[in-house]
Protein backbone atom coordinates (compact mmCIF):
# COMPACT_ATOMS: atom_id res chain seq x y z
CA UNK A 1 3.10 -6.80 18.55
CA UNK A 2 2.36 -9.48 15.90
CA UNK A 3 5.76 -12.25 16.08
CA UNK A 4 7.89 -12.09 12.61
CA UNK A 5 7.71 -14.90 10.36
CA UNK A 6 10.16 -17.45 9.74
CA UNK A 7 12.76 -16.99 6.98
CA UNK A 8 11.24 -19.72 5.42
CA UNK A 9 7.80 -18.02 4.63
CA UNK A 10 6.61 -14.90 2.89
CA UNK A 11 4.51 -12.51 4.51
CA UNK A 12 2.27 -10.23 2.76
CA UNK A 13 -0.53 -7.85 3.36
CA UNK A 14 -4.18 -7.10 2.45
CA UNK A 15 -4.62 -3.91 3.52
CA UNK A 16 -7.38 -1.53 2.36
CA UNK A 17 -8.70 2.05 3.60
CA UNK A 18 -11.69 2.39 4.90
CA UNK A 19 -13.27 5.64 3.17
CA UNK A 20 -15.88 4.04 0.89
CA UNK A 21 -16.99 0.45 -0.50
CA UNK A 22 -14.73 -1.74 -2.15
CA UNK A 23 -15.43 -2.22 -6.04
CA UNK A 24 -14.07 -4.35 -8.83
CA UNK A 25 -10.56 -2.62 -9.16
CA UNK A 26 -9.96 -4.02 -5.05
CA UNK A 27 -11.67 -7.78 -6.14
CA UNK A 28 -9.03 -7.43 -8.38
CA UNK A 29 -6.25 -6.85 -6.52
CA UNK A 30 -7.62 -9.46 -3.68
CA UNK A 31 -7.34 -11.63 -6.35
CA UNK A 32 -3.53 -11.22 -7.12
CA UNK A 33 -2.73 -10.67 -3.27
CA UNK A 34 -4.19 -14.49 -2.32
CA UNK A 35 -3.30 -15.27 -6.06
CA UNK A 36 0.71 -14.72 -5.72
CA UNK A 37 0.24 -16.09 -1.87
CA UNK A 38 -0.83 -19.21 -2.94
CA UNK A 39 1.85 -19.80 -5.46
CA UNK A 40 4.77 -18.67 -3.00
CA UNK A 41 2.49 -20.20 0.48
CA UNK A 42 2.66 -17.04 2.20
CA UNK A 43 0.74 -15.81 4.75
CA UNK A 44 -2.16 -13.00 3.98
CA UNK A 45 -2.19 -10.74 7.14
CA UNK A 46 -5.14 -7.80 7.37
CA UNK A 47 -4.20 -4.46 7.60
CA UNK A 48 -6.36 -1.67 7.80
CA UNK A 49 -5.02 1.29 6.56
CA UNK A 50 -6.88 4.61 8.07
CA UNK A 51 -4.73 7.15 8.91
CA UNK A 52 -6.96 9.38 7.10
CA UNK A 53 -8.64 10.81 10.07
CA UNK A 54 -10.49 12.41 7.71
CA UNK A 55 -12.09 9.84 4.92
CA UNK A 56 -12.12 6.94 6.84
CA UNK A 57 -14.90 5.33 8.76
CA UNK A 58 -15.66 2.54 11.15
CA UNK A 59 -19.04 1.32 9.24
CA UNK A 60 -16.26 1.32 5.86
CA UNK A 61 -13.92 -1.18 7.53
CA UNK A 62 -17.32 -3.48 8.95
CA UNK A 63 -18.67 -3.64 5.21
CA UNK A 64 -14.62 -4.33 4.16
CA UNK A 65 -14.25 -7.60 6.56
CA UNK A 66 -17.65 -8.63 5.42
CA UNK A 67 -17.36 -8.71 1.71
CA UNK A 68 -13.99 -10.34 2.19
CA UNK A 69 -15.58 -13.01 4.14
CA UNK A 70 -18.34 -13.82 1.39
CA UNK A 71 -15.63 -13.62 -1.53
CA UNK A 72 -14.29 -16.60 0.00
CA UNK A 73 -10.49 -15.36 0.47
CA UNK A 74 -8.67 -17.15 3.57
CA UNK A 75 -8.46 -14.28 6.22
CA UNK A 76 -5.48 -14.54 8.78
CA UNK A 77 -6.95 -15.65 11.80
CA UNK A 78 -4.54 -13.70 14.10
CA UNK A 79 -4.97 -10.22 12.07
CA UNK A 80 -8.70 -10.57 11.70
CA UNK A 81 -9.77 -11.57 15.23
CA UNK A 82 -7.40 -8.70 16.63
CA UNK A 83 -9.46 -5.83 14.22
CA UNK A 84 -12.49 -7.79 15.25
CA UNK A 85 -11.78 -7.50 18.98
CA UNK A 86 -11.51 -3.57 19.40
CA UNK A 87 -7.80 -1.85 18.99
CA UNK A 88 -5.79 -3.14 17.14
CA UNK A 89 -2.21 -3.45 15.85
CA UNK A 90 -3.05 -3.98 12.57
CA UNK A 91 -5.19 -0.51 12.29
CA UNK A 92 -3.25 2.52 11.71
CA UNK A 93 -5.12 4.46 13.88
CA UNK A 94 -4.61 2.27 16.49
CA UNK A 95 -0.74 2.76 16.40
CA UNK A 96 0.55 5.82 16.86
CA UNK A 97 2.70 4.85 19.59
CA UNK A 98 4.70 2.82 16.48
CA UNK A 99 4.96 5.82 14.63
CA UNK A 100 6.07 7.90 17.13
CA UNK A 101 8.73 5.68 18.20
CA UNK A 102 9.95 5.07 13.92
CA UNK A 103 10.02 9.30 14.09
CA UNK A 104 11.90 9.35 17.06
CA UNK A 105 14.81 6.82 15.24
CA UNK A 106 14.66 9.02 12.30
CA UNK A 107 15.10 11.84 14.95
CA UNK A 108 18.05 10.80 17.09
CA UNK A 109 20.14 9.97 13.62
CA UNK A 110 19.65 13.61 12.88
CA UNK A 111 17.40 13.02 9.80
CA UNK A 112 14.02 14.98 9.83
CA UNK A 113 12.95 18.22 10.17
CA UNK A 114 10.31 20.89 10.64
CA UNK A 115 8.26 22.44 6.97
CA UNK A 116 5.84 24.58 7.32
CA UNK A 117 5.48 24.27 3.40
CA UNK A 118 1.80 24.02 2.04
CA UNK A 119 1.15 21.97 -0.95
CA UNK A 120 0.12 25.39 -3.21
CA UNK A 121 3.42 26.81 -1.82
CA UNK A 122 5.34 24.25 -3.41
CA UNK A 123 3.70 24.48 -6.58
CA UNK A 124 4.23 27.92 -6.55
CA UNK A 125 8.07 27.73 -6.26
CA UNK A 126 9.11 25.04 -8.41
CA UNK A 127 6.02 25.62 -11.16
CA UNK A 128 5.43 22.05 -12.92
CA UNK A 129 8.04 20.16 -11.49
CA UNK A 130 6.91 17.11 -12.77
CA UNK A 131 9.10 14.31 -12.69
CA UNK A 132 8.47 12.28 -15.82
CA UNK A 133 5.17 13.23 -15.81
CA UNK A 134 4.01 11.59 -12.39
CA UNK A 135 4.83 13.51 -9.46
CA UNK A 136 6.03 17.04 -7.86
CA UNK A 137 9.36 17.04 -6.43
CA UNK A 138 9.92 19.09 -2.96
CA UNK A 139 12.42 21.27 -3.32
CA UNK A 140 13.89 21.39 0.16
CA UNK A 141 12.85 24.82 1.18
CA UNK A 142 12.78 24.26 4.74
CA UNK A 143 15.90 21.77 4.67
CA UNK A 144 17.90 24.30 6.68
CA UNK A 145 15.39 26.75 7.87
CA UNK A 146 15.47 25.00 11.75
CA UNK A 147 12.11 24.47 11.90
CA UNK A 148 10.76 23.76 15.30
CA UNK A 149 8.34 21.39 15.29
CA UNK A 150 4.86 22.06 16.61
CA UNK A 151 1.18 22.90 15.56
CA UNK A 152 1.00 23.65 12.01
CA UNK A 153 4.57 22.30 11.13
CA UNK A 154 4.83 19.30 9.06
CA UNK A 155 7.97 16.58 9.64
CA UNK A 156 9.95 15.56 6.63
CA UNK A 157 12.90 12.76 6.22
CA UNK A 158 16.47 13.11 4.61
CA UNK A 159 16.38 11.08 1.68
CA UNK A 160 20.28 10.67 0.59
CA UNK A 161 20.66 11.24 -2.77
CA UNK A 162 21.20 7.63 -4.53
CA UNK A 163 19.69 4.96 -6.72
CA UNK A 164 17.84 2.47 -5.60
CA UNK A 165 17.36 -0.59 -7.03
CA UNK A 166 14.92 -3.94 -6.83
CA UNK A 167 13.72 -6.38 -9.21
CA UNK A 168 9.79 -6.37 -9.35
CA UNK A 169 8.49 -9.98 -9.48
CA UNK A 170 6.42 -9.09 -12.31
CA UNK A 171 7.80 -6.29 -14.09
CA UNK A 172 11.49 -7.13 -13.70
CA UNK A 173 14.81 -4.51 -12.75
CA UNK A 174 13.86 -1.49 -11.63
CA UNK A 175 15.95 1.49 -10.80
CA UNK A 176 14.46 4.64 -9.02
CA UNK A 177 15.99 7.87 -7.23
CA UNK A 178 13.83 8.86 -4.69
CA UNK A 179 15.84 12.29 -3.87
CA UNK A 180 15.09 13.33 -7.03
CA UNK A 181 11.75 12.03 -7.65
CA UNK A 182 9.99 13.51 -4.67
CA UNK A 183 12.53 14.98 -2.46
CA UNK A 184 12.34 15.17 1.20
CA UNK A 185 9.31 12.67 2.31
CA UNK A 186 7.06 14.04 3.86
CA UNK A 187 6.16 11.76 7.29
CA UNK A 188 3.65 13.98 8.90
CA UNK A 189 1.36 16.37 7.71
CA UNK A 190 1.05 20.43 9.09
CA UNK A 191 -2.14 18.71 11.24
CA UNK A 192 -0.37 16.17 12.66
CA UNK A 193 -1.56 13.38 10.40
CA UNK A 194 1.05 10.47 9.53
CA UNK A 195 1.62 10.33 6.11
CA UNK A 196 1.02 6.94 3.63
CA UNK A 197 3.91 6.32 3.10
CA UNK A 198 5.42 6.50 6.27
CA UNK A 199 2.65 4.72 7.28
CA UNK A 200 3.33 1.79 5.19
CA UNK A 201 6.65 1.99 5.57
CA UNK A 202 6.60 1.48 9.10
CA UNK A 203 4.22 -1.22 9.21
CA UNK A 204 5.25 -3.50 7.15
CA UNK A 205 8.45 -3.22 8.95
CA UNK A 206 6.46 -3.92 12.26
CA UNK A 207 4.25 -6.56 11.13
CA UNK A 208 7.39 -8.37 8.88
CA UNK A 209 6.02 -8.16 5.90
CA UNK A 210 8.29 -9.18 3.27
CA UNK A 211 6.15 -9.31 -0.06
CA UNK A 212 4.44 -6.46 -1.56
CA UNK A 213 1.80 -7.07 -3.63
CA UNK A 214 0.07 -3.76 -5.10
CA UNK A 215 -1.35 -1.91 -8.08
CA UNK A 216 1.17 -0.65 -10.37
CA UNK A 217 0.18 3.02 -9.77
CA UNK A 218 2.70 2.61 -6.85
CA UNK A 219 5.40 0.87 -8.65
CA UNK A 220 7.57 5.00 -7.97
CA UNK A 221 6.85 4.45 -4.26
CA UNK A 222 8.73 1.27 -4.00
CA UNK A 223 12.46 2.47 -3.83
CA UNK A 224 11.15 5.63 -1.53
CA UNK A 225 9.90 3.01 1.23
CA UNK A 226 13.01 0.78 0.50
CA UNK A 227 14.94 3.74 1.93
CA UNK A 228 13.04 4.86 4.32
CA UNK A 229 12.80 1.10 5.65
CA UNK A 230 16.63 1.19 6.00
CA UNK A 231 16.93 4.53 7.53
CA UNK A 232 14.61 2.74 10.22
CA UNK A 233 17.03 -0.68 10.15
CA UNK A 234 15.52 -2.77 8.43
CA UNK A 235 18.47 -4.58 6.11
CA UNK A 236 16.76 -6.75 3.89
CA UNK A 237 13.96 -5.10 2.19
CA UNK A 238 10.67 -6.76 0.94
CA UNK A 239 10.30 -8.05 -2.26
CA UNK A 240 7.77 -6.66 -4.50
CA UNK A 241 5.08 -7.05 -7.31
CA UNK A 242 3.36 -4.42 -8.92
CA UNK A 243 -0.29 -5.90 -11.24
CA UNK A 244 -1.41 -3.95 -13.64
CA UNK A 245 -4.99 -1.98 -12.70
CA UNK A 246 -8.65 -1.97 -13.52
CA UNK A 247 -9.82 0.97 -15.34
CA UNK A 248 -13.50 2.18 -16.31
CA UNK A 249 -14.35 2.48 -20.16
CA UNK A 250 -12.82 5.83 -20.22
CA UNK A 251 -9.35 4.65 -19.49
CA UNK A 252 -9.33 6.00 -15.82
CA UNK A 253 -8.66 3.74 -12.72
CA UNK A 254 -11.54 2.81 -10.93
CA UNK A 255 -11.94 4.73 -7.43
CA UNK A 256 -14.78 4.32 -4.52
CA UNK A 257 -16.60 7.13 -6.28
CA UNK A 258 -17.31 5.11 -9.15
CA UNK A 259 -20.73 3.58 -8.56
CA UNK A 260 -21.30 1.22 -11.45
CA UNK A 261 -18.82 -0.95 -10.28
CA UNK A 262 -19.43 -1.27 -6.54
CA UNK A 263 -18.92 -4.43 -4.74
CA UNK A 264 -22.25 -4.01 -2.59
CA UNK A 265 -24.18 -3.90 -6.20
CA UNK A 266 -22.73 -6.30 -7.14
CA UNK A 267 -23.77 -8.76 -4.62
CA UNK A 268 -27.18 -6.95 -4.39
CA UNK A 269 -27.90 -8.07 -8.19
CA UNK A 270 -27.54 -11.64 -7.06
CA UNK A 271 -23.66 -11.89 -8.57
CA UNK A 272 -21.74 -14.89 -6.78
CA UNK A 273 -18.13 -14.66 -5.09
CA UNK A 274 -17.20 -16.23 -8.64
CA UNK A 275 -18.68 -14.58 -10.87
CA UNK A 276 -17.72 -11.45 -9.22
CA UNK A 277 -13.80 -12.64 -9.38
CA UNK A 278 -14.20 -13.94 -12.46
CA UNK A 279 -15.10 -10.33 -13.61
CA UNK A 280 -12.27 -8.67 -12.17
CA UNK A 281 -9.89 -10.87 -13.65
CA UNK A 282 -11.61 -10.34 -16.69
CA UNK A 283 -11.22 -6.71 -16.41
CA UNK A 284 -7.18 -6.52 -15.36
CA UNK A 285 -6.06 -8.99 -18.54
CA UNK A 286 -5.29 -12.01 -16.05
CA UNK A 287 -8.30 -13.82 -18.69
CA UNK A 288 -9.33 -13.56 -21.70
CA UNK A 289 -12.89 -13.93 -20.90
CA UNK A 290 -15.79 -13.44 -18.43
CA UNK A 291 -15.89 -16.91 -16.52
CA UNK A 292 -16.53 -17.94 -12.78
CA UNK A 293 -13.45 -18.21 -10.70
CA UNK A 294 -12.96 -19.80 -7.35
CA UNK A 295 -10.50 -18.30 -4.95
CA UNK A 296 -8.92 -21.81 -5.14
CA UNK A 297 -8.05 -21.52 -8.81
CA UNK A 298 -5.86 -17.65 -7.72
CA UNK A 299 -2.88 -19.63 -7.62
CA UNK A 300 -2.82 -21.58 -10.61
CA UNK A 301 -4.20 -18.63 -12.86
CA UNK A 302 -1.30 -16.12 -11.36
CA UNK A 303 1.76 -18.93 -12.01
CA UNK A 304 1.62 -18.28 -15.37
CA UNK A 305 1.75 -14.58 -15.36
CA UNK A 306 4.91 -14.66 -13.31
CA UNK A 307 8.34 -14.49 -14.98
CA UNK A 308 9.97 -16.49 -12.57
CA UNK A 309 6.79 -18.51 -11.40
CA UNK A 310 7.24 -20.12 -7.62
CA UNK A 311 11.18 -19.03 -7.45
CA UNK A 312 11.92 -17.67 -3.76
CA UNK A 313 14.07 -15.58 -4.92
């Protein structure tokens, strides 16, 4: 297993799935991972995040480490040599010995349980359930059913009911109840699949990991994993940042599926790793204007943007 850093430095992660090409919305997000890195000089590990058995694909995760490599960003040697060597501890679907072992904590403390609960179920018992307008909240339904577990069973996690606060780097005090925004989490799937944010969860408690730089589409998942982290002992949780998002022209985040802004394109059209950042940067708000950006410049352009600009705290 990969040693923790020292107190002294930050660890954070780059850590995409492999189930399509990467496209302007992840250049972006590179950007502010090695971006906020540079400013606090912490260390970038890899992290490839496939435990969707389903969507994810070895040929994905070759094209990933490749465009990385010509965008110029400075790849941990330890992380990418291990991926590049065969199994690794910095795949997910390399680990499921880890995730076994963070269930079987969970487990002896009394704190999951069997739910045979499909998703259409759920809707169909609490109707919208929409928690300020982002998410469906389980209602417990199998809480104290005694579930065994088994084929077709999902696991869920306790979440005690309480607030949970953090201040986000970027975005400032933030105060979320995970009990009542999603209930019970949900830490393997009814085919045996490990669930993101267990996933997460568990590795960046594994690979000490103690900055979080993401889109702000997971800004509610933050005080969930900050819980579940100290149900598994972790006692000082990671500090996080949450960027704002690329979107396409009709206001809708860019995904894998949307082709005209494919990172393979890009390149094939004779773009340059600079032009290319320059253009995501463009598109999230960190400039005003289309210009060519070396990776070497992240730092300098992200200091700004930060309330608190190099402070460890």
């Amino acid at each position: 297993m990969p040693q923790h850093p020292s107190s002294s430095q930050y660890v954070t992660r780059f850590a995409p799935s492999p189930t399509g090409e990467l496209h302007l919305g992840h250049v972006a997000h590179a950007a502010w991972v090695w971006g906020v890195a540079a400013v606090l000089n912490a260390r970038v590990i890899l992290r490839i995040e496939d435990h969707d058995r389903g969507r994810c694909r070895p040929e994905y995760e070759q094209r990933i480490l490749e465009d990385l490599k010509w965008l110029g960003c400075p790849l941990d040697p330890e992380s990418l040599s291990s991926l590049e060597a065969g199994p690794s501890p910095f795949r997910q679907q390399d680990s499921e010995g880890h995730y076994q072992r963070a269930l079987n904590t969970l487990a002896d403390e009394g704190l999951v349980y069997g739910c045979t609960c499909s998703r259409a179920m759920i809707a169909e018992e609490v109707g919208d359930g929409i928690v300020s307008g982002q998410e469906q909240r389980y209602p417990g339904t199998c809480r104290d059913r005694g579930v065994s577990p088994g084929p077709g069973v999902g696991i869920r996690v306790r979440l005690p009911d309480e607030v949970v606060t953090f201040k986000d780097r970027l975005l400032g005090h933030q105060s979320q109840t995970p009990a009542q925004q999603c209930g019970d989490l949900l830490i393997r799937d009814r085919n045996g699949n490990w669930t993101y944010q267990f996933c997460v969860t568990v590795d960046d408690l594994r690979h000490g990991v103690t900055l979080v730089v993401r889109g702000d589409d997971l800004l509610s998942s933050a005080g969930r994993q900050i819980l579940l982290a100290r149900l598994l002992g972790r006692e000082d949780p990671s500090s996080f940042l949450h960027h704002p998002l690329v979107y396409n022209r009709e206001g809708v985040k860019l995904s894998k599926r949307d082709r005209s802004v494919a990172f393979g394109e890009l390149r094939a059209v004779g773009r340059t790793p600079a032009q290319v950042l320059g253009m995501s940067l463009s598109a999230s708000g960190v400039i005003d204007a289309m210009r060519p950006v070396d990776v070497a410049e992240l730092g300098e352009l992200l200091l700004g943007m930060l309330p608190d600009g190099h402070s460890s705290e």
